[in-house]
N, C-alpha and C. Protein backbone atom coordinates (compact mmCIF):
# COMPACT_ATOMS: atom_id res chain seq x y z
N UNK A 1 73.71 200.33 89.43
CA UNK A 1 73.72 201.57 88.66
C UNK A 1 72.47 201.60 87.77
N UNK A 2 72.08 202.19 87.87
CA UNK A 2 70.57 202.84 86.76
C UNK A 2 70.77 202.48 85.61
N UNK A 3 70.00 202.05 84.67
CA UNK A 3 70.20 202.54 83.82
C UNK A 3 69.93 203.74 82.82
N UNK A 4 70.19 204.55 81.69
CA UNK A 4 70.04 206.00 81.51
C UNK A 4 69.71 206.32 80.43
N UNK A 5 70.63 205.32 79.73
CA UNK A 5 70.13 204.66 77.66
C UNK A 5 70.28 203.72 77.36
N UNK A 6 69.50 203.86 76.28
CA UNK A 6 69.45 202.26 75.09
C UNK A 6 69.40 202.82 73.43
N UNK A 7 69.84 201.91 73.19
CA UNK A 7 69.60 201.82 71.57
C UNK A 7 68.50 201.48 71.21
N UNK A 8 67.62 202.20 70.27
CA UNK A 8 66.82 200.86 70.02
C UNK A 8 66.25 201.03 68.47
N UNK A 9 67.22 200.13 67.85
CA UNK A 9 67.02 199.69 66.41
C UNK A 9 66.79 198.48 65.21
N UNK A 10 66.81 198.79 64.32
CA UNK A 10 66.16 197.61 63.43
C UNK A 10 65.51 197.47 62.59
N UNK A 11 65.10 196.73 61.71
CA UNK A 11 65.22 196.99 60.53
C UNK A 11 63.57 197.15 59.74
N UNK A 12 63.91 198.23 59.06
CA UNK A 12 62.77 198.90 58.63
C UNK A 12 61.48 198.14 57.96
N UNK A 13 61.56 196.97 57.66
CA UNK A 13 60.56 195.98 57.29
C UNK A 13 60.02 195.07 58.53
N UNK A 14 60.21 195.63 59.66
CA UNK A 14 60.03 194.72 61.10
C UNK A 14 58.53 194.36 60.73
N UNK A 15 58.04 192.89 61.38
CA UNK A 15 56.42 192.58 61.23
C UNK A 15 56.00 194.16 62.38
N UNK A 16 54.40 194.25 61.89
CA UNK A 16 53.87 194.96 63.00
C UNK A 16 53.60 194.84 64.23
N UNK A 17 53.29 193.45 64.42
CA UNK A 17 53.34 193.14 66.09
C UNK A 17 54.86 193.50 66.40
N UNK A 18 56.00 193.51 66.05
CA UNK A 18 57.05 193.41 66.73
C UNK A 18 57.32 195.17 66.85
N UNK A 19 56.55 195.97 65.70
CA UNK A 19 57.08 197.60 65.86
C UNK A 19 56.01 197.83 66.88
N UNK A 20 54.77 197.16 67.63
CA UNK A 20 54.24 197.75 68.47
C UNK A 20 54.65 197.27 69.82
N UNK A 21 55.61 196.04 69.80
CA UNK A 21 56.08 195.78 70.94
C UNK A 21 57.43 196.85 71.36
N UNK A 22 57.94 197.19 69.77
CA UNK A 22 59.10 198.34 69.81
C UNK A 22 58.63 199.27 70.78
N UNK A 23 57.29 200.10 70.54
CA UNK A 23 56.71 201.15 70.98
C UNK A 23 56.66 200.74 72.33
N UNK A 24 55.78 199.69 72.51
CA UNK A 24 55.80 199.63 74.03
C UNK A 24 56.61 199.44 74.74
N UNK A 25 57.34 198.50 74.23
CA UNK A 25 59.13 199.25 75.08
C UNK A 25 59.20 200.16 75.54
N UNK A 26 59.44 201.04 74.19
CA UNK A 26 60.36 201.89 74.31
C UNK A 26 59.03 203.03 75.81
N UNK A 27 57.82 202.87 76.15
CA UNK A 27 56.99 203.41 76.57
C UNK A 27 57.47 203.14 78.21
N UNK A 28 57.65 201.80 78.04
CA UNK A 28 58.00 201.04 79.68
C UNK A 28 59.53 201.92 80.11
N UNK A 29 60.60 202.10 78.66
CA UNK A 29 61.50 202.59 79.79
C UNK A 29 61.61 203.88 79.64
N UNK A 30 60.58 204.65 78.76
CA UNK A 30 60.44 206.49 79.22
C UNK A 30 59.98 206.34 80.98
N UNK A 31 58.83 205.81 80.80
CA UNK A 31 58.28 205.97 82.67
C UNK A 31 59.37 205.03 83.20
N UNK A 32 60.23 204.72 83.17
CA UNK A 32 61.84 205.05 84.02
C UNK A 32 62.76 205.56 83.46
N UNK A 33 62.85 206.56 83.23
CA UNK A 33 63.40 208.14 82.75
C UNK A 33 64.32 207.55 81.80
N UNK A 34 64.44 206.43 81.19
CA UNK A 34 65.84 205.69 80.09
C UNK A 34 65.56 206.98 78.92
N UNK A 35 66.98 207.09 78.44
CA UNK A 35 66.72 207.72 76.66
C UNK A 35 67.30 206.62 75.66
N UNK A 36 66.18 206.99 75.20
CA UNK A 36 66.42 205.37 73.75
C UNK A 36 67.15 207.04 72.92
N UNK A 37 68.54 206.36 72.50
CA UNK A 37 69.28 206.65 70.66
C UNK A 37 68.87 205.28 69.83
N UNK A 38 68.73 206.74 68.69
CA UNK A 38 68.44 205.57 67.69
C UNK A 38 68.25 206.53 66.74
N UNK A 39 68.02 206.08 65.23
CA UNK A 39 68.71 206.63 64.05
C UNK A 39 67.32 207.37 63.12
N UNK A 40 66.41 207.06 63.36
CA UNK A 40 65.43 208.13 62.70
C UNK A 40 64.57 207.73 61.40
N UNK A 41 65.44 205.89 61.17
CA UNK A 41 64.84 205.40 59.97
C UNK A 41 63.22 205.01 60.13
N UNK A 42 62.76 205.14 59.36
CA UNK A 42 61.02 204.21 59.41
C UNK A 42 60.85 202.85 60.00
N UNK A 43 60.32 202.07 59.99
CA UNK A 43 59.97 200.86 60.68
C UNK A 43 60.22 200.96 62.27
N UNK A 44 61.50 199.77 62.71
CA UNK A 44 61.91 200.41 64.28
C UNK A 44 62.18 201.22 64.78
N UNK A 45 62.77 202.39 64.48
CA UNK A 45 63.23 203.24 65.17
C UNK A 45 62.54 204.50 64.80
N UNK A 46 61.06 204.77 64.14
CA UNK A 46 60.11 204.94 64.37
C UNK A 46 59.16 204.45 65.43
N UNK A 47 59.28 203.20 65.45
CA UNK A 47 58.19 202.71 66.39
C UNK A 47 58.88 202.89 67.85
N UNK A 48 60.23 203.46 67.70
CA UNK A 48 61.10 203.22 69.21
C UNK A 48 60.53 204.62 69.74
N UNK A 49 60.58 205.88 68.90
CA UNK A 49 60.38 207.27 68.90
C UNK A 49 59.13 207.82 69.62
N UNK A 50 57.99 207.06 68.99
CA UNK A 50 56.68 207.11 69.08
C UNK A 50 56.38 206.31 70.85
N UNK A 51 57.54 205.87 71.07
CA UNK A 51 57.37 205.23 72.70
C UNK A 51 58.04 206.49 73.44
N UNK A 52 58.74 206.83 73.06
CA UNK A 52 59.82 207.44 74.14
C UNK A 52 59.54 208.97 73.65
N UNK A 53 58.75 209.32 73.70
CA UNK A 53 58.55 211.08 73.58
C UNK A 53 59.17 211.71 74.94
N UNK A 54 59.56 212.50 74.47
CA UNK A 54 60.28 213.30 75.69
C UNK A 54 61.69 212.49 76.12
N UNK A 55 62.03 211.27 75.88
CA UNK A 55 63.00 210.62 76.59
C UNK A 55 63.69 210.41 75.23
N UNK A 56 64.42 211.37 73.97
CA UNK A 56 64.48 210.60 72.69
C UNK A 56 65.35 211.64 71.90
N UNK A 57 66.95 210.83 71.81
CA UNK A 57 68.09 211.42 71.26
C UNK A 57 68.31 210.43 69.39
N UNK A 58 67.84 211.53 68.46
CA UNK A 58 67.94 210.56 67.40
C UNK A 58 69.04 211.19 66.33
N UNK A 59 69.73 210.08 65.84
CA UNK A 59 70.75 210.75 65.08
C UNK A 59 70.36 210.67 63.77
N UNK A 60 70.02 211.36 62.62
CA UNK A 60 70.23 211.07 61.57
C UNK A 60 71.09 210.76 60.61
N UNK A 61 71.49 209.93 59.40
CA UNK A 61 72.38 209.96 58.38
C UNK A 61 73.46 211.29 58.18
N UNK A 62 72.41 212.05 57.75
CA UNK A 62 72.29 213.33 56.92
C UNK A 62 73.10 214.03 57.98
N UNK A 63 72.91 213.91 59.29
CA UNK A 63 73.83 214.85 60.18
C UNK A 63 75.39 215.30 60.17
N UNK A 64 75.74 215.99 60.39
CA UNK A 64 77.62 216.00 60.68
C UNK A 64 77.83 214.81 61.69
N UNK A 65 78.07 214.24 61.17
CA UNK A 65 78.27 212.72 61.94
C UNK A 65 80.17 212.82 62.09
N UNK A 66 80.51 212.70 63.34
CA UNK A 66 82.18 212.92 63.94
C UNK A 66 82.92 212.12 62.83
N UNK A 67 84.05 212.51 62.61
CA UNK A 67 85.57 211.71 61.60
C UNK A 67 85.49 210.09 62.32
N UNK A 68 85.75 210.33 64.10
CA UNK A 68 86.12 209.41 64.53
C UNK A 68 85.09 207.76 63.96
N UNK A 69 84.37 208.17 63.90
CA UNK A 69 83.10 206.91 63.04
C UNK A 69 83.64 206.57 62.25
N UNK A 70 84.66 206.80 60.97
CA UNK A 70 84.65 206.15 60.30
C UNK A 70 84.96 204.82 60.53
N UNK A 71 86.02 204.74 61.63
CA UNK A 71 87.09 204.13 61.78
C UNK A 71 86.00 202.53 62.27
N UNK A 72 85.07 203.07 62.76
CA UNK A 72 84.29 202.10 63.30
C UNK A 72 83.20 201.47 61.89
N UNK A 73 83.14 201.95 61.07
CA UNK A 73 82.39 201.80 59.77
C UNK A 73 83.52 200.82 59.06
N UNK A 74 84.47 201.34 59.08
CA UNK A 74 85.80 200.48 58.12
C UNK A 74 86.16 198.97 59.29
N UNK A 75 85.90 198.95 60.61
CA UNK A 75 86.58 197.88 60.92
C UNK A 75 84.93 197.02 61.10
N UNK A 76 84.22 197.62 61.41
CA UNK A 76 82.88 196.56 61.83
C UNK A 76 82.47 196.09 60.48
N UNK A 77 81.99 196.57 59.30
CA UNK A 77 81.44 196.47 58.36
C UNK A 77 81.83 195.65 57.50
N UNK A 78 81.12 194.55 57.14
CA UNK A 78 81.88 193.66 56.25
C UNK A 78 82.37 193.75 55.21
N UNK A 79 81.47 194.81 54.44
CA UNK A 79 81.98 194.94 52.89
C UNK A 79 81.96 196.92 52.82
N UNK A 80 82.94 197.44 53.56
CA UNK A 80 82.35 198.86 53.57
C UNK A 80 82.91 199.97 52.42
N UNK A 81 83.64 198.73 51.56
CA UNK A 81 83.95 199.40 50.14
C UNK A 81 82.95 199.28 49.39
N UNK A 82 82.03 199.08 49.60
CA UNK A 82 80.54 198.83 48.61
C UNK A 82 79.70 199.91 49.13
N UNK A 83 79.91 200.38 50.16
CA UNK A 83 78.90 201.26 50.90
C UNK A 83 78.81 202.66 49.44
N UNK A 84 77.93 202.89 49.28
CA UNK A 84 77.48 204.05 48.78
C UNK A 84 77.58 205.52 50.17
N UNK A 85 77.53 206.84 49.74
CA UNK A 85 77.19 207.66 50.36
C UNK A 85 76.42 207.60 51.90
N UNK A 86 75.04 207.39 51.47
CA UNK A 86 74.30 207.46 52.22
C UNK A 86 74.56 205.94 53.62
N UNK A 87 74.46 204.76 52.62
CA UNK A 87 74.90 203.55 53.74
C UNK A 87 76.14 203.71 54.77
N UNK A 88 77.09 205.10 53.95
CA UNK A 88 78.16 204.79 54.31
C UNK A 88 77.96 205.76 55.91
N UNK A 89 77.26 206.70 55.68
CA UNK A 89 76.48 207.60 56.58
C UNK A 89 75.87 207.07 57.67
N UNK A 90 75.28 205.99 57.76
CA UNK A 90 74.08 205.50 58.11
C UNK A 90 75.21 204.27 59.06
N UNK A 91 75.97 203.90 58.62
CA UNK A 91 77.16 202.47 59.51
C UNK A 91 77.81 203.77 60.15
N UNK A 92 78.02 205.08 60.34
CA UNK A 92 78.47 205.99 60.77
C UNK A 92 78.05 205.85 62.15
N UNK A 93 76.92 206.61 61.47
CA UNK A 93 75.89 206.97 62.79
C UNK A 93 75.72 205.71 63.54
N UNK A 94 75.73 204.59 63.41
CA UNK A 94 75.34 203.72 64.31
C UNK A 94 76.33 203.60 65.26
N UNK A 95 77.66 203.90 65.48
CA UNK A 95 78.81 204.40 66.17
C UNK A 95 78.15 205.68 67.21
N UNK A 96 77.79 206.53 67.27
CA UNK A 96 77.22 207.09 67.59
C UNK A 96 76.25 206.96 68.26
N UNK A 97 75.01 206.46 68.03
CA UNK A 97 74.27 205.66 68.75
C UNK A 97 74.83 205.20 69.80
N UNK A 98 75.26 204.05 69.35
CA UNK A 98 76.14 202.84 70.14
C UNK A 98 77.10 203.70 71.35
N UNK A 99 77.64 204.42 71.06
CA UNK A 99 78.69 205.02 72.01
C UNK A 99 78.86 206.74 72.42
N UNK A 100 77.81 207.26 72.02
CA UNK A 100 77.33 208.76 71.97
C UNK A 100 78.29 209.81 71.17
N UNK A 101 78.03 210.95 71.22
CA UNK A 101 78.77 211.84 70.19
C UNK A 101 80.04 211.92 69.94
N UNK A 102 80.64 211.50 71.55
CA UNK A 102 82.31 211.54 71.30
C UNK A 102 82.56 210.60 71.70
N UNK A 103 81.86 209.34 71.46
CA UNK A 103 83.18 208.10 71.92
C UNK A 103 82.88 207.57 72.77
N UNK A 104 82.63 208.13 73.90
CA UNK A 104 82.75 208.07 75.39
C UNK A 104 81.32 207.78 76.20
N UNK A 105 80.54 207.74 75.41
CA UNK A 105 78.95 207.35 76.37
C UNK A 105 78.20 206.25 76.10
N UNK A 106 79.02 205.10 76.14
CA UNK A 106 77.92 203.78 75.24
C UNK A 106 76.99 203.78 76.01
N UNK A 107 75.55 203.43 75.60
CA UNK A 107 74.43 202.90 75.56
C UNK A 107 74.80 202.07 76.71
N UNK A 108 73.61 201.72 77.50
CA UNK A 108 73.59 200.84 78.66
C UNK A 108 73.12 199.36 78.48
N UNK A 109 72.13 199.51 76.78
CA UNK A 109 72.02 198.22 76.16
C UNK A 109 71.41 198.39 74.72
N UNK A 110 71.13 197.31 74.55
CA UNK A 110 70.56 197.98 72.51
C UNK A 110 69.38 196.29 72.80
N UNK A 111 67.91 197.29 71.96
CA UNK A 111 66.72 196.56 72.08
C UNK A 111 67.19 197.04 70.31
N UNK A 112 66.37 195.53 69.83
CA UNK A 112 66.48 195.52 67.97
C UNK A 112 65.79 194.43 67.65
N UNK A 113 65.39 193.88 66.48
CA UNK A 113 64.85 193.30 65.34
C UNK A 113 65.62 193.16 64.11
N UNK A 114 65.75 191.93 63.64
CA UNK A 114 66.42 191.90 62.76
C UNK A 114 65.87 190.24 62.21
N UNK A 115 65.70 189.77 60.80
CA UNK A 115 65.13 189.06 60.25
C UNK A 115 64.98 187.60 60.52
N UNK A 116 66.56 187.76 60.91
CA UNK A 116 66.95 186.69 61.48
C UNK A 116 67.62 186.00 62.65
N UNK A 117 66.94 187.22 63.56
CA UNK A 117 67.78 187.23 64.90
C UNK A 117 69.54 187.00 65.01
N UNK A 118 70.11 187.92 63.93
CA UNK A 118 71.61 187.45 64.30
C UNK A 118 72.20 189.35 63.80
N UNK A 119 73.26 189.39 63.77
CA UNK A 119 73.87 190.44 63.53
C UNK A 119 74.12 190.72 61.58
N UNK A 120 72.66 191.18 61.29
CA UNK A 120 72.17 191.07 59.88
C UNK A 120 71.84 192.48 59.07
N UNK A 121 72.08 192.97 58.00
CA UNK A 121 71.63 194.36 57.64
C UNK A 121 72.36 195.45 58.22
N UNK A 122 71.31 196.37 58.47
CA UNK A 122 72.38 197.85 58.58
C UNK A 122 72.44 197.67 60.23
N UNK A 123 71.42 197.10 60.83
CA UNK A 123 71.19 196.65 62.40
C UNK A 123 72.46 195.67 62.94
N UNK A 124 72.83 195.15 61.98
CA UNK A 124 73.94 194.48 62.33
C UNK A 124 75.08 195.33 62.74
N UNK A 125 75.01 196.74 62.04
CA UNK A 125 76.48 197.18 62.37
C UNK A 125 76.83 197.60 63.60
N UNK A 126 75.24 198.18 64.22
CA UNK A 126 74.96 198.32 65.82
C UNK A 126 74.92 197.15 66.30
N UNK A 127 74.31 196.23 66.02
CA UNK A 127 74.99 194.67 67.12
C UNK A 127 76.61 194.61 66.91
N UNK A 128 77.05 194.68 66.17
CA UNK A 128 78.36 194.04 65.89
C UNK A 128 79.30 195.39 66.92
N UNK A 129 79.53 196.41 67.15
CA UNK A 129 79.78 197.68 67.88
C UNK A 129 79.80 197.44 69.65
N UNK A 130 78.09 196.97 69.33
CA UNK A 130 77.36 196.71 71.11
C UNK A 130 78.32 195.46 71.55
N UNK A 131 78.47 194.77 70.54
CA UNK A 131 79.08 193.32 70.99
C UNK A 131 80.51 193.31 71.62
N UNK A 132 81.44 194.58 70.91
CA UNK A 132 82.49 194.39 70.93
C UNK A 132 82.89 195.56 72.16
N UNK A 133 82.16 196.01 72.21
CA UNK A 133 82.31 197.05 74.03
C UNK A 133 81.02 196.19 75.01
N UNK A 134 80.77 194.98 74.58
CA UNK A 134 79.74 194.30 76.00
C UNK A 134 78.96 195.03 76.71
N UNK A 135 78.49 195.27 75.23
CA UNK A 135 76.85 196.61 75.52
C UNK A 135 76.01 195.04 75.21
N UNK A 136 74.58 194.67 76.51
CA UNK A 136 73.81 193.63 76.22
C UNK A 136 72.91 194.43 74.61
N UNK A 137 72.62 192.92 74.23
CA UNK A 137 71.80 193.30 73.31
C UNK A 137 70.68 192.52 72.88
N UNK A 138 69.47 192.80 72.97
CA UNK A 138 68.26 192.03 72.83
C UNK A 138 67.52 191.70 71.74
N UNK A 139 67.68 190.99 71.13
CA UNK A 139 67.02 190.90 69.62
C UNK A 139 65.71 190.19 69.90
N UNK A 140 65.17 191.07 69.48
CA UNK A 140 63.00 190.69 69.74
C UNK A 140 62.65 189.26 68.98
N UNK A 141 63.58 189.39 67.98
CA UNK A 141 63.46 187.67 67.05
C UNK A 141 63.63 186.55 67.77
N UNK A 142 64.25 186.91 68.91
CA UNK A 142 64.42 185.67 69.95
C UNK A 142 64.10 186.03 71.03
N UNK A 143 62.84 184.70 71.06
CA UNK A 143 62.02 184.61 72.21
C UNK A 143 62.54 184.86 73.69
N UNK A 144 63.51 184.25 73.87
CA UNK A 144 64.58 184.28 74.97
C UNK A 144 65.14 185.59 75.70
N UNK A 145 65.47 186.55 74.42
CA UNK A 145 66.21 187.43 74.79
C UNK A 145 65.16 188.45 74.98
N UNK A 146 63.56 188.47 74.44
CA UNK A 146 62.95 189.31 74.70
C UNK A 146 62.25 188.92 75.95
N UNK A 147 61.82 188.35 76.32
CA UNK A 147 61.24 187.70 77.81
C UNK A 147 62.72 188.13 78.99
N UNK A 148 63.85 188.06 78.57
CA UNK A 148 65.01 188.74 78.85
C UNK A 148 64.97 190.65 79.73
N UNK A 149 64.81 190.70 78.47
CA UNK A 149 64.80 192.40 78.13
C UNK A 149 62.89 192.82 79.47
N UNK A 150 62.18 191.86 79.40
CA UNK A 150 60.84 192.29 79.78
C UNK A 150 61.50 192.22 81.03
N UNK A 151 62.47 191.26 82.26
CA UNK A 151 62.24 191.01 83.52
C UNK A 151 63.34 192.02 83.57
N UNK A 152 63.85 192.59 82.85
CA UNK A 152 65.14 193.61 83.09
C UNK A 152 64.67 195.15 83.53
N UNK A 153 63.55 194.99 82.26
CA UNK A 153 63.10 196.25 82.64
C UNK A 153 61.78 196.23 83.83
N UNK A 154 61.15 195.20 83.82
CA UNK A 154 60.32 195.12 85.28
C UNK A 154 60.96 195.55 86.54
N UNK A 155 62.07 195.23 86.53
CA UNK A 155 62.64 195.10 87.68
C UNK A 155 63.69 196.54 88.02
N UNK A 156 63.34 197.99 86.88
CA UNK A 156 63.90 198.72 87.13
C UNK A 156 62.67 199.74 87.88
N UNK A 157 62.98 200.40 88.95
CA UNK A 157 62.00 201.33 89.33
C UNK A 157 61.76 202.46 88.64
N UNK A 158 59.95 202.58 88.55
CA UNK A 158 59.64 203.84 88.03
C UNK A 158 60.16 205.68 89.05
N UNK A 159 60.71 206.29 88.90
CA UNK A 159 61.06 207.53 89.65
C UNK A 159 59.14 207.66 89.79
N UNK A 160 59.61 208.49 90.99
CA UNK A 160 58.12 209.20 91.52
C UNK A 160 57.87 210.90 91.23
């Protein structure tokens, strides 16, 4: 089966070599028609945007983000009685991302960055989501999983 989307997020202080490897990603799987979701913040998912023109579904905070999210904000989130407004918005949307507007369309995998290559920050709440519906997930912090992610997508054909 094809694949059709990805996530691709992470955290807004990413080094720059890693937001231009974001870009080029995200470049390799526009020319095989993939749509990267992803959330609209600065750092990665800027640098995911700037790859995938034309191929590029982004959710913001600020949006009418569905009821059904919360539910996924209150059970993934470690401390989501601390969440302010906006964070609380933002662990929303990554539900969304992760599994599309109603629930029903997860992501085919999630490309990310995160400080410490583990399920860390607001990126964590999308690993922790991807993890628990066995959406793969590639964290660029590890060497492994990105050399991973490169023969995955080599090996998908460009459409003609």
């Amino acid at each position: 089966m094809p694949v059709t989307s990805y996530a691709g997020v992470g955290a807004r202080d990413a080094p720059t070599r890693i937001l231009q490897n974001m870009e080029d990603i995200a470049d390799l799987l526009r020319q095989r028609r993939c749509v990267l979701r992803t959330g609209g913040a600065k750092g990665a998912d800027q640098a995911f945007e700037r790859g995938s023109i034309g191929f590029c579904d982004v959710y913001l905070s600020q949006m009418n983000i569905p009821k059904w999210t919360e539910v996924f904000t209150m059970y993934f989130h470690p401390c989501p009685e601390k969440l302010d407004a906006f964070g609380w918005n933002a662990m929303c949307r990554n539900a969304v991302i992760m599994l599309g507007i109603n629930g029903d369309n997860p992501v085919d995998f999630v490309v990310c960055w995160t400080k410490d290559g583990k399920d860390t920050g607001g990126t964590g709440q999308a690993i922790r989501i991807a993890k628990a519906f066995d959406i793969p997930v590639y964290n660029l912090y590890n060497e492994g999983e990105f050399k991973a992610l490169l023969a995955l997508i080599l090996k998908m054909e460009i459409p003609a």
